[in-house]
Protein backbone atom coordinates (compact mmCIF):
# COMPACT_ATOMS: atom_id res chain seq x y z
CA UNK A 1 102.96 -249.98 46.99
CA UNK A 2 106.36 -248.28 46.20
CA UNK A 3 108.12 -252.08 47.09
CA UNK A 4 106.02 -253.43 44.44
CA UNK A 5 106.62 -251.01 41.94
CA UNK A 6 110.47 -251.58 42.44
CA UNK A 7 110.14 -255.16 42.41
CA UNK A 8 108.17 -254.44 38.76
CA UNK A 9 110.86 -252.03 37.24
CA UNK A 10 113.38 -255.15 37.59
CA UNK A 11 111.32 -257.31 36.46
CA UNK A 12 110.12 -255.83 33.41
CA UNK A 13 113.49 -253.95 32.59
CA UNK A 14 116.94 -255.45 34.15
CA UNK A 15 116.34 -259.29 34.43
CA UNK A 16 115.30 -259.79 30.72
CA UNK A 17 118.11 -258.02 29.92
CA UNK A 18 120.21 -260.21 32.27
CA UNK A 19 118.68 -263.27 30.34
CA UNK A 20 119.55 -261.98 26.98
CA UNK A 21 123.21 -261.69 28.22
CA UNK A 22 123.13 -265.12 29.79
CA UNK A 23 121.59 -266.79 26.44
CA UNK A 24 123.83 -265.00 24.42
CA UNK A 25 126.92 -266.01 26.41
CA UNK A 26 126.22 -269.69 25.88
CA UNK A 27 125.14 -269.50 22.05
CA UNK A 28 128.55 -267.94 21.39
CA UNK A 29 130.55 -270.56 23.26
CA UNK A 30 129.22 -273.19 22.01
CA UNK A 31 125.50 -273.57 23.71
CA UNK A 32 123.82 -275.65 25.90
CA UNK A 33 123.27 -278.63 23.44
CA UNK A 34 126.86 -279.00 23.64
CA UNK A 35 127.80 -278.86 27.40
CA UNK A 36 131.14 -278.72 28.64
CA UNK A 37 131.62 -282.32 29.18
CA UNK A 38 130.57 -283.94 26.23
CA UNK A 39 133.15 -283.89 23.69
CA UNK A 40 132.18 -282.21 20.39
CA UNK A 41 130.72 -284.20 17.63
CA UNK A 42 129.41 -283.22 13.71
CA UNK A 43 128.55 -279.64 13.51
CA UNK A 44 130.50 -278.29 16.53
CA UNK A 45 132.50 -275.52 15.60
CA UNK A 46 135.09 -275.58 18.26
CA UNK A 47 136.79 -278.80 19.49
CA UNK A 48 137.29 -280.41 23.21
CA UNK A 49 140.78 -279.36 24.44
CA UNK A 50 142.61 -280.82 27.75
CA UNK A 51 139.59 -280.88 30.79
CA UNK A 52 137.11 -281.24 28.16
CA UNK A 53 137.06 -277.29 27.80
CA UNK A 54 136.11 -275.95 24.50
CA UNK A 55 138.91 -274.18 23.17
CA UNK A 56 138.15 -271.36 19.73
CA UNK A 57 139.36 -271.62 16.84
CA UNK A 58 142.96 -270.46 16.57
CA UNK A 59 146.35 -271.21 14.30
CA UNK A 60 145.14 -274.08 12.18
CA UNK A 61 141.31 -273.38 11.88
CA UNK A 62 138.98 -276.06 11.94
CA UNK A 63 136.75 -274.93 9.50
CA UNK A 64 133.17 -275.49 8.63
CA UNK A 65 131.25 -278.17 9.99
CA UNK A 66 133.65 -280.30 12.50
CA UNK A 67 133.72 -284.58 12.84
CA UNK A 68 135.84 -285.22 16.34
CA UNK A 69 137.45 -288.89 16.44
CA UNK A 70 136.29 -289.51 19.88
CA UNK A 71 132.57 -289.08 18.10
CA UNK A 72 133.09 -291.88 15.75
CA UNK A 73 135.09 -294.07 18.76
CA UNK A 74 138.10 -293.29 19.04
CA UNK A 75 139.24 -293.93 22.64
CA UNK A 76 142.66 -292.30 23.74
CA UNK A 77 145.10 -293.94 26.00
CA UNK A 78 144.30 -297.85 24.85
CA UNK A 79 146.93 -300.14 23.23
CA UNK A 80 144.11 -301.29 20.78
CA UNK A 81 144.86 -299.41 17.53
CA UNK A 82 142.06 -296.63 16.70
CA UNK A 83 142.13 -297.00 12.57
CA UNK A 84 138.93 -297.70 12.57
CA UNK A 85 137.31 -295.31 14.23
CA UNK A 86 139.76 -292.70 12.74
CA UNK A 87 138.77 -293.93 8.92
CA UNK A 88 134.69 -293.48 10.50
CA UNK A 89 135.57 -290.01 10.76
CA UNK A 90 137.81 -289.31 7.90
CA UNK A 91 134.57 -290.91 5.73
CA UNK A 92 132.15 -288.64 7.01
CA UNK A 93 134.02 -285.87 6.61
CA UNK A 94 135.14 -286.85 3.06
CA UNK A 95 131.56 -287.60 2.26
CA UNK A 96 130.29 -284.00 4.00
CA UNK A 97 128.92 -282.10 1.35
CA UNK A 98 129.97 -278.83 2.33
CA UNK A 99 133.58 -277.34 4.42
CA UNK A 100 134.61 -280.08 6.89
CA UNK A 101 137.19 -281.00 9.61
CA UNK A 102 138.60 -283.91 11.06
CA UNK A 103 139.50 -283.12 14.56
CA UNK A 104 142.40 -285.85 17.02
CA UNK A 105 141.88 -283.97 20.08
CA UNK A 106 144.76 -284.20 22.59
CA UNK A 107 145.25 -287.57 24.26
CA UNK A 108 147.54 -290.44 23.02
CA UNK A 109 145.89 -292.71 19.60
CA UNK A 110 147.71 -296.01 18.65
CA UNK A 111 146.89 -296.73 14.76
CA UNK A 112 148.08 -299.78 12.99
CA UNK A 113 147.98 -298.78 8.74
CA UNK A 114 145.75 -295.92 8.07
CA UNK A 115 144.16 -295.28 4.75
CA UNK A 116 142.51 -291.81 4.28
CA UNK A 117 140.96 -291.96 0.67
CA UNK A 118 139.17 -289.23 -1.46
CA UNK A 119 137.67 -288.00 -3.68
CA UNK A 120 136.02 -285.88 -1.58
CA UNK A 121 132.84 -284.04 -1.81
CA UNK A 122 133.41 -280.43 0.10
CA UNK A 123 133.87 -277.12 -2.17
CA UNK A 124 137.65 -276.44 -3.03
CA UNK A 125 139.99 -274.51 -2.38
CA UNK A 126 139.81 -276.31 1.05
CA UNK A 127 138.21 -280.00 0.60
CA UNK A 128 138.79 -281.39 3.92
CA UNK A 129 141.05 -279.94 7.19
CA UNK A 130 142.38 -282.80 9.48
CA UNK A 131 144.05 -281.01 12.92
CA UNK A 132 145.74 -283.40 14.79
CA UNK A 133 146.10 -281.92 18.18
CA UNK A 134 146.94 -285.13 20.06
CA UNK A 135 149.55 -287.66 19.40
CA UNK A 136 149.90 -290.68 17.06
CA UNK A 137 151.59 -293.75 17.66
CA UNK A 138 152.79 -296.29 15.32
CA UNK A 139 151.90 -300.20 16.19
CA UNK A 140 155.32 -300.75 16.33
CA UNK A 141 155.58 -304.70 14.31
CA UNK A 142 156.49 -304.69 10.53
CA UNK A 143 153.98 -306.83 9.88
CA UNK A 144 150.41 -304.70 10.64
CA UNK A 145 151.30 -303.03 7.34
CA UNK A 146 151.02 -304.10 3.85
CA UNK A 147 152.28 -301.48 1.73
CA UNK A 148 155.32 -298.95 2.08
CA UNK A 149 152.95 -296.56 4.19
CA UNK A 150 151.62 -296.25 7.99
CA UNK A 151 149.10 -293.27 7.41
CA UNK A 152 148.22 -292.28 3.84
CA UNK A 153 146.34 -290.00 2.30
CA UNK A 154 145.39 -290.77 -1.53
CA UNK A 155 143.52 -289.04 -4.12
CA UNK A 156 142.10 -285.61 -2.40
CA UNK A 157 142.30 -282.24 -3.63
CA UNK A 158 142.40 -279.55 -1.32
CA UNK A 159 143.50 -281.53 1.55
CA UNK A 160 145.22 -279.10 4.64
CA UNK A 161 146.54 -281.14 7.64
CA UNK A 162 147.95 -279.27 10.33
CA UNK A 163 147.97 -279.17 14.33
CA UNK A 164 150.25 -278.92 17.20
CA UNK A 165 150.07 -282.47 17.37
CA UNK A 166 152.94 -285.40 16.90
CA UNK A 167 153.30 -288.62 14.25
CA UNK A 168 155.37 -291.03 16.34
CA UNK A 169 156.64 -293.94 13.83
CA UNK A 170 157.88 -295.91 16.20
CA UNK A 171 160.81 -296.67 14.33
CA UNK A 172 163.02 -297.93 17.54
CA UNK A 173 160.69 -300.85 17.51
CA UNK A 174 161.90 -302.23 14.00
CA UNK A 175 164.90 -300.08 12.75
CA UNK A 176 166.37 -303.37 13.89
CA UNK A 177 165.11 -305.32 10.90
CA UNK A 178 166.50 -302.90 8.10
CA UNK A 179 169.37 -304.32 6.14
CA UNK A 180 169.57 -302.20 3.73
CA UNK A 181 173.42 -301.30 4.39
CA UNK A 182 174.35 -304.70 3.43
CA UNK A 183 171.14 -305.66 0.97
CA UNK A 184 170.93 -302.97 -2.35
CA UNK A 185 167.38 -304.73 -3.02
CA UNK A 186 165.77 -303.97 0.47
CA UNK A 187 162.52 -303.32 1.14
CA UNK A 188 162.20 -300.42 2.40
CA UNK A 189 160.23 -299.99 6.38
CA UNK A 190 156.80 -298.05 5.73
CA UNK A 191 157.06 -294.49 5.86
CA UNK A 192 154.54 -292.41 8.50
CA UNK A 193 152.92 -290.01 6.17
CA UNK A 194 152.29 -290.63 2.73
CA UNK A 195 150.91 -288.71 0.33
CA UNK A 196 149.60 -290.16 -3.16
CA UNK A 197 147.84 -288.26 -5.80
CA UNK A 198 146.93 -285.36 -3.38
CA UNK A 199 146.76 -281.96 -5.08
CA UNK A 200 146.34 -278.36 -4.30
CA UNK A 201 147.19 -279.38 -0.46
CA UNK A 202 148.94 -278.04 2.43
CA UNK A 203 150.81 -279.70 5.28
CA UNK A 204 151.74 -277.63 8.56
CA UNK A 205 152.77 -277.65 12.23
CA UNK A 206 152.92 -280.73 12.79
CA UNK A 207 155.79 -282.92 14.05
CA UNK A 208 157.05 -286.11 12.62
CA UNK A 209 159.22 -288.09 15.24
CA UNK A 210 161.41 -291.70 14.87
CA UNK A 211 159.40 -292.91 11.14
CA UNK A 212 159.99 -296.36 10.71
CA UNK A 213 161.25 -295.75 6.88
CA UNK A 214 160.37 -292.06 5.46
CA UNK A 215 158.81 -289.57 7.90
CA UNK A 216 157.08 -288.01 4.81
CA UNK A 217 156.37 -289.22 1.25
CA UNK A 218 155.17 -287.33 -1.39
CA UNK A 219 154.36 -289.20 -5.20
CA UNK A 220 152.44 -288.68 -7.87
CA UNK A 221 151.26 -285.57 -6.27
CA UNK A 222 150.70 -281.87 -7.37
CA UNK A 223 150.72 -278.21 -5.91
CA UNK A 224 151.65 -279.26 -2.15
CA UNK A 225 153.23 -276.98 0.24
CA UNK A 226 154.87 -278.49 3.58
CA UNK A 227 155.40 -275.44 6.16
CA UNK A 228 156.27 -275.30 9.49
CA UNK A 229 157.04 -278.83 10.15
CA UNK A 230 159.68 -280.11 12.35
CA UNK A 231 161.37 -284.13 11.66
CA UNK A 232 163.35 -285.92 14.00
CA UNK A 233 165.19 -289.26 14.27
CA UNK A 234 168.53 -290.23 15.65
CA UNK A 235 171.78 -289.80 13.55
CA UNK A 236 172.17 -293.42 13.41
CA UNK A 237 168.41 -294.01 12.68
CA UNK A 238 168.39 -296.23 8.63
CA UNK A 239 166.57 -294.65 6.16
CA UNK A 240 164.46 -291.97 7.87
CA UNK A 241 164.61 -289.65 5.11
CA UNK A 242 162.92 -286.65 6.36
CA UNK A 243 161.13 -286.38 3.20
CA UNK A 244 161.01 -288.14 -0.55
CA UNK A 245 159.44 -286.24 -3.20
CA UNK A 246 159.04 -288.04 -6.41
CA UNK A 247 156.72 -287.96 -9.86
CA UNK A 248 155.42 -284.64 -9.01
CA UNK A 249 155.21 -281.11 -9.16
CA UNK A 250 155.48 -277.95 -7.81
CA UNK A 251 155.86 -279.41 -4.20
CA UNK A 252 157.35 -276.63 -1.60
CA UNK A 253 158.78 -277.05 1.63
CA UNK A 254 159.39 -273.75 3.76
CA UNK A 255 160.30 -272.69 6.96
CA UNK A 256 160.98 -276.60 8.51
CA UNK A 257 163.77 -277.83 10.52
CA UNK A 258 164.88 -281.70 9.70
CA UNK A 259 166.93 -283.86 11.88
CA UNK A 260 167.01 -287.62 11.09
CA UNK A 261 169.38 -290.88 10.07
CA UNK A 262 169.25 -290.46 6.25
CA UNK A 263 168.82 -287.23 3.89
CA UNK A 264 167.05 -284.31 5.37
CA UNK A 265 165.14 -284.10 1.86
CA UNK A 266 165.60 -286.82 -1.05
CA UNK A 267 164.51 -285.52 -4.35
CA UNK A 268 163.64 -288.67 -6.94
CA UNK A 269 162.80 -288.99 -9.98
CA UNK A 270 159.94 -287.02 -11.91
CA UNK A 271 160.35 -284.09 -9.45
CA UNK A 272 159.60 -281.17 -11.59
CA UNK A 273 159.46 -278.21 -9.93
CA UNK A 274 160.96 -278.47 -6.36
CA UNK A 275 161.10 -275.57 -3.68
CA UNK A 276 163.16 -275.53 -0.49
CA UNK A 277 163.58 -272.11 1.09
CA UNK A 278 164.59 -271.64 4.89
CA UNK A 279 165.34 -275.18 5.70
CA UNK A 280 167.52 -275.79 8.57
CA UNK A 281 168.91 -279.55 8.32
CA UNK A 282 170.79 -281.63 10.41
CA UNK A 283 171.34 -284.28 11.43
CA UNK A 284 171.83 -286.18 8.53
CA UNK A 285 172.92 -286.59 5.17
CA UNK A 286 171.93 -283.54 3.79
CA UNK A 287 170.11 -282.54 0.71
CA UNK A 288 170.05 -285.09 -2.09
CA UNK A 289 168.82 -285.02 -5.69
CA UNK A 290 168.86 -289.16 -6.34
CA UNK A 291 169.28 -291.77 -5.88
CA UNK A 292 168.28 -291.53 -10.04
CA UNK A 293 168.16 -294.50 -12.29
CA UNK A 294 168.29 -297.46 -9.61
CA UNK A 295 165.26 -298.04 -11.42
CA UNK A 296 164.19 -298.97 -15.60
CA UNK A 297 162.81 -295.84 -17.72
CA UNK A 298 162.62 -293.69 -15.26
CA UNK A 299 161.45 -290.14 -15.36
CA UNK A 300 163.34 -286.89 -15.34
CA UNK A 301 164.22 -284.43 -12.65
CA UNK A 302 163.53 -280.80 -13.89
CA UNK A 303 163.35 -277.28 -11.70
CA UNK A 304 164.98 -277.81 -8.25
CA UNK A 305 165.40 -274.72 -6.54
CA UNK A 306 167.01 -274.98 -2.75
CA UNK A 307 168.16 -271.62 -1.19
CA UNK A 308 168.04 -269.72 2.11
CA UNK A 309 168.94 -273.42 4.57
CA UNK A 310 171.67 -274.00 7.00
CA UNK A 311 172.98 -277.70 7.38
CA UNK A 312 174.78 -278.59 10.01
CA UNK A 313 176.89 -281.65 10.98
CA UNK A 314 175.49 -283.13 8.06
CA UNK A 315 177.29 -285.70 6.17
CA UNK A 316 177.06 -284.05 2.67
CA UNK A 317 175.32 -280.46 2.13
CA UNK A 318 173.86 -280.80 -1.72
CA UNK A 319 174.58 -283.78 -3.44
CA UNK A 320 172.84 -285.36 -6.43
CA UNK A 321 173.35 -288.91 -7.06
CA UNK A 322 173.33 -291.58 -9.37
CA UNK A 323 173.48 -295.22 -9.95
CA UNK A 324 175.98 -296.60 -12.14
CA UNK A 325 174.29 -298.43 -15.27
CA UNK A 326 171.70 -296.39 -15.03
CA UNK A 327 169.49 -296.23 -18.65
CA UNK A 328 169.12 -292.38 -20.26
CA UNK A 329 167.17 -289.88 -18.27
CA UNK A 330 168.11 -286.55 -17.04
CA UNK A 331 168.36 -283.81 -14.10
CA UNK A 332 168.43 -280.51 -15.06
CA UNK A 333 167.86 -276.68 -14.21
CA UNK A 334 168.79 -276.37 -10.71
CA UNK A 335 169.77 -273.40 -8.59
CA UNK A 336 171.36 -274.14 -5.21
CA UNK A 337 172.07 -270.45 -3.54
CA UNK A 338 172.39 -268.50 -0.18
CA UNK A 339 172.99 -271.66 1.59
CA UNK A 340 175.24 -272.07 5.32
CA UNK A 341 177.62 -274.97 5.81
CA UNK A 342 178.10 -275.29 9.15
CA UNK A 343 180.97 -278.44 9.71
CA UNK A 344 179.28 -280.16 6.84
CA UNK A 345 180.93 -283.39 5.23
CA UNK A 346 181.16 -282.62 0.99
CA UNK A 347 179.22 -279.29 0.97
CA UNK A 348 178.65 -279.54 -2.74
CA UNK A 349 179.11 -283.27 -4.32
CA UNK A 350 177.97 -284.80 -7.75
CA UNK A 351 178.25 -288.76 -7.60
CA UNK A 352 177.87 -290.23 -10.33
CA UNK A 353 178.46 -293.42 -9.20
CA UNK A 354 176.91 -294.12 -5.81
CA UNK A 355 175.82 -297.72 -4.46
CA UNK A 356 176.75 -299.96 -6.84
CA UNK A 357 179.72 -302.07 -8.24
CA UNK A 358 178.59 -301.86 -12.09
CA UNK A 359 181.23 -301.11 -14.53
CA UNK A 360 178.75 -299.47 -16.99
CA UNK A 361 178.47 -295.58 -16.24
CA UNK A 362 175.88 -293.81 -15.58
CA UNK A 363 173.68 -292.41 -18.49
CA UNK A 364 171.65 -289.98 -16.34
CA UNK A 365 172.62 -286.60 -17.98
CA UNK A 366 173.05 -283.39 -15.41
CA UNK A 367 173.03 -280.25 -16.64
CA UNK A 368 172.12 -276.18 -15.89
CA UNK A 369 173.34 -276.61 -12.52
CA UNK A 370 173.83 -273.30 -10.44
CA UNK A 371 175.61 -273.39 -7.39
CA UNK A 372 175.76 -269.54 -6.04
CA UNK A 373 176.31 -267.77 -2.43
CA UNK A 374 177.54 -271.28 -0.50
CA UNK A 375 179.76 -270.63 2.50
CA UNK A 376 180.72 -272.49 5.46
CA UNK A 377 182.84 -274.83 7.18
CA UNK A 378 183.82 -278.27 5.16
CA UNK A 379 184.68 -281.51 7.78
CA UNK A 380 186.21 -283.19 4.61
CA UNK A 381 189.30 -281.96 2.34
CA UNK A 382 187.55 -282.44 -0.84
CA UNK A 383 184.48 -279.51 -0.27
CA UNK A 384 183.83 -279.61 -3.71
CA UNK A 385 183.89 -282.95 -5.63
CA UNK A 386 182.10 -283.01 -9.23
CA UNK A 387 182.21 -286.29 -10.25
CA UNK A 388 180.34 -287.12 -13.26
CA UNK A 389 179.73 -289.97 -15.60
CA UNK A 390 181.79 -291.06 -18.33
CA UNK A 391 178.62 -291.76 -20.21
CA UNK A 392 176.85 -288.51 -19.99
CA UNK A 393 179.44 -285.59 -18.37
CA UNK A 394 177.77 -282.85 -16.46
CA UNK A 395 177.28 -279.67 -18.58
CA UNK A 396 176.61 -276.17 -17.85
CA UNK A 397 177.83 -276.36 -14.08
CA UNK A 398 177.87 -272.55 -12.81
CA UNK A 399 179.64 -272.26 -9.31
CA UNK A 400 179.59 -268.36 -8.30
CA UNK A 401 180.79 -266.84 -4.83
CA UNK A 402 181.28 -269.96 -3.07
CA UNK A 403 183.18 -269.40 0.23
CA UNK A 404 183.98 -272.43 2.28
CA UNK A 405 186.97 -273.12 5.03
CA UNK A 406 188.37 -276.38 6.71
CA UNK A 407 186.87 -277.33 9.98
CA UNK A 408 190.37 -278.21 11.25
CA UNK A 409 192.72 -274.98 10.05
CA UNK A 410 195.66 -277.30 9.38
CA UNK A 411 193.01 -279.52 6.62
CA UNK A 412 194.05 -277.92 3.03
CA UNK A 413 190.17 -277.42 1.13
CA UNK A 414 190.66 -278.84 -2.25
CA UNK A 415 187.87 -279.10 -5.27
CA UNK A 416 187.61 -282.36 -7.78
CA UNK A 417 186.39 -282.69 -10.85
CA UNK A 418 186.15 -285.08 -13.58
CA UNK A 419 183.59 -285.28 -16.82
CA UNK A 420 182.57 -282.10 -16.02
CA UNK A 421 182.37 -278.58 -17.51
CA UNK A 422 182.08 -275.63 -15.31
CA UNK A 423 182.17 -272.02 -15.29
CA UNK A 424 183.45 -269.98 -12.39
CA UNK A 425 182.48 -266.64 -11.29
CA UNK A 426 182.97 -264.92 -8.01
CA UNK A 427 185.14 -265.61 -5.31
CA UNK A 428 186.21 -269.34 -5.21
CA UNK A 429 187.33 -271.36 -1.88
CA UNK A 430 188.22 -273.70 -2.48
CA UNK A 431 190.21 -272.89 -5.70
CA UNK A 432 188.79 -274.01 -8.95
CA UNK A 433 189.51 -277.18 -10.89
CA UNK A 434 192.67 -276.85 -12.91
CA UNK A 435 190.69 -276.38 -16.23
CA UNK A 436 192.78 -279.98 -17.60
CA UNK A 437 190.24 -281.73 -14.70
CA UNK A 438 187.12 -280.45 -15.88
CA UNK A 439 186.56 -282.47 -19.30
């Protein structure tokens, strides 16, 4: 008799409440319906990480309902390219009327071009979140792609894309068919990640690695912030611009570090706006405003403001550019400050007549140029060369505190100047343009 009450004192008190604690353990990671070896698909809150383990949500949240690639197809580790089933997923996503993520688990996906097109239907601020926790590779033959692009993403607002994942371009499997050293009218190789008409948006963690042409392009785009990215390429790598921005507006890029072949960041034209804080950059050829007015009517540059990066080895440090013959536009209001040259070639360099043999000057108008708190090491005797047009001289060039020393003590730093006015304040190394060199 007193066995069996025992044996009813468990059963009526501790074992339900071991069930409870059982049941709850599985809703909260993730429940029976999805088991621990069937990767996640739409309405899984967590996503499949190496083992097929279910790992939380964490830096980069996957938020609201969640559409894994390997639901829709996607098969890791096959040469086939996975654009397809990729797209399947981006669409139901886009189409999700409510929060939704696009989840690459980790594995290695090949994709050929890549269109990811909005509108989409979730609530802003956050339309869609795509984490890319695996990596991306590039089919690497020019001629799977039709436009300047390999993976694009057009017309969303409120678009974040972020992961611990990697874009491979592929670029060592066609840098070989860029001529545009010896052809001014090239066409350029497509660029990995391009973003068109994308708004309110916000790009981080991720790692862009050997583009074919640009690792990142940003056009006709509005309130995006790039954070936290890292961009690499070889030195001798053509064209690999780390990123183009051009025709839009307040586009920031913080806290990155850029190594490629070509500019760390190219600035074009309609770039209103610009923010570059904390860069570090190199290798390369620096940061460039330009190439402006290689092209008819185009539109002005206005509001670049680059401060707190270190270049190093870098061909130039800041340079804006332009191209001789170039019709009437301008570049204006820029503030360049608090940056490190570290054995930089040209720290600060206005060319007003880059790439081309034209006689006819440039007409692209500079001025409200700021230049402040710029020290470093210069690899070239000329650290400061402001060369402007004959056809539209710079105006309203500041240069205040700038501090910069040969690489090689016995090199003598010098500064250049020619259809320019500037004003000097501060501390000056290299020594100021005699004032009969400014005008």
């Amino acid at each position: 008799m007193t066995i069996s009450r025992k044996a009813s004192i468990v059963t009526s008190g501790i074992l339900p409440l071991v069930l409870c604690l059982v049941l709850f353990s599985f809703q909260f990671n993730g429940g029976l319906a999805q088991g621990h070896n069937k990767p996640p698909g739409p309405g899984d809150a967590l996503y499949a990480g190496p083992g097929g383990r279910h790992k939380p949500r964490g830096a980069g949240l996957a938020l609201g309902t969640v559409f894994n690639v390997l639901q829709f197809g996607a098969r890791p580790g096959v040469k086939e390219p996975q654009s397809q089933p990729f797209v399947r997923t981006w669409r139901a996503a886009c189409d999700f009327n409510g929060l939704a993520s696009v989840v690459v688990p980790p594995g290695l996906f090949t994709l050929a071009e890549t269109v990811f097109q909005g509108p989409c239907k979730g609530p802003p601020p956050t339309t869609v979140t795509v984490q890319i926790h695996g990596n991306l590779k590039a089919v690497g033959d020019p001629s799977e792609y039709s436009d300047k692009y390999w993976i694009s993403f057009e017309h969303v607002n409120g678009l974040v894309l972020s992961g611990s994942g990697t874009i491979d371009g592929s670029g060592p499997d066609v840098w070989k068919y860029n001529d545009c050293q010896s052809n001014s009218d090239c066409a350029f190789l497509p660029s990995s990640l391009y973003l068109n008409d994308v708004q309110n948006s916000k790009i981080e963690g991720l790692r862009l690695l050997n583009s074919m042409g640009f690792h990142m392009h940003i056009s006709n785009s509005v309130a995006v912030s790039v954070v936290g990215v890292h961009i690499n390429a070889p030195p001798e790598s053509p064209n690999t611009d780390g990123m183009h921005i051009s025709r839009s507006s307040k586009i920031k890029v913080l806290k990155s570090n850029i190594g490629t072949g070509d500019d760390c960041i190219s600035i074009g034209q309609g770039a209103v706006d610009v923010t570059v804080i904390k860069v570090t950059c190199g290798p390369g050829h620096g940061i460039s405003v330009g190439i402006l007015g290689k092209l008819p009517n185009e539109q002005d540059v206005n509001g670049v403001t680059v401060k707190n990066c270190t270049l190093i080895g870098t061909e130039n440090g800041i340079r804006i550019k332009t191209w001789p013959g170039a019709g009437p536009s301008k570049a204006l209001g820029m503030h360049f400050s608090d940056l490190v040259m570290d054995n930089v070639g040209n720290p600060i360099i206005i060319d007003q007549n880059y790439g081309s043999n034209s006689s006819n000057p440039s007409l692209v108008k500079i001025s409200n140029i700021t230049y402040e708190d710029i020290k470093g090491t210069s690899t070239t005797p000329v650290a400061v060369s402001l060369s402007c047009s004959a056809g539209a001289p710079c105006d309203n060039l500041k240069l205040n505190n700038i501090n910069l020393h040969p690489k090689i003590n016995t090199m003598k730093l010098t500064a250049a100047c020619t259809n320019a006015k500037v004003a000097y304040m501060g501390a000056q190394f290299p020594p100021p343009c005699p004032p009969s060199l400014q005008n």
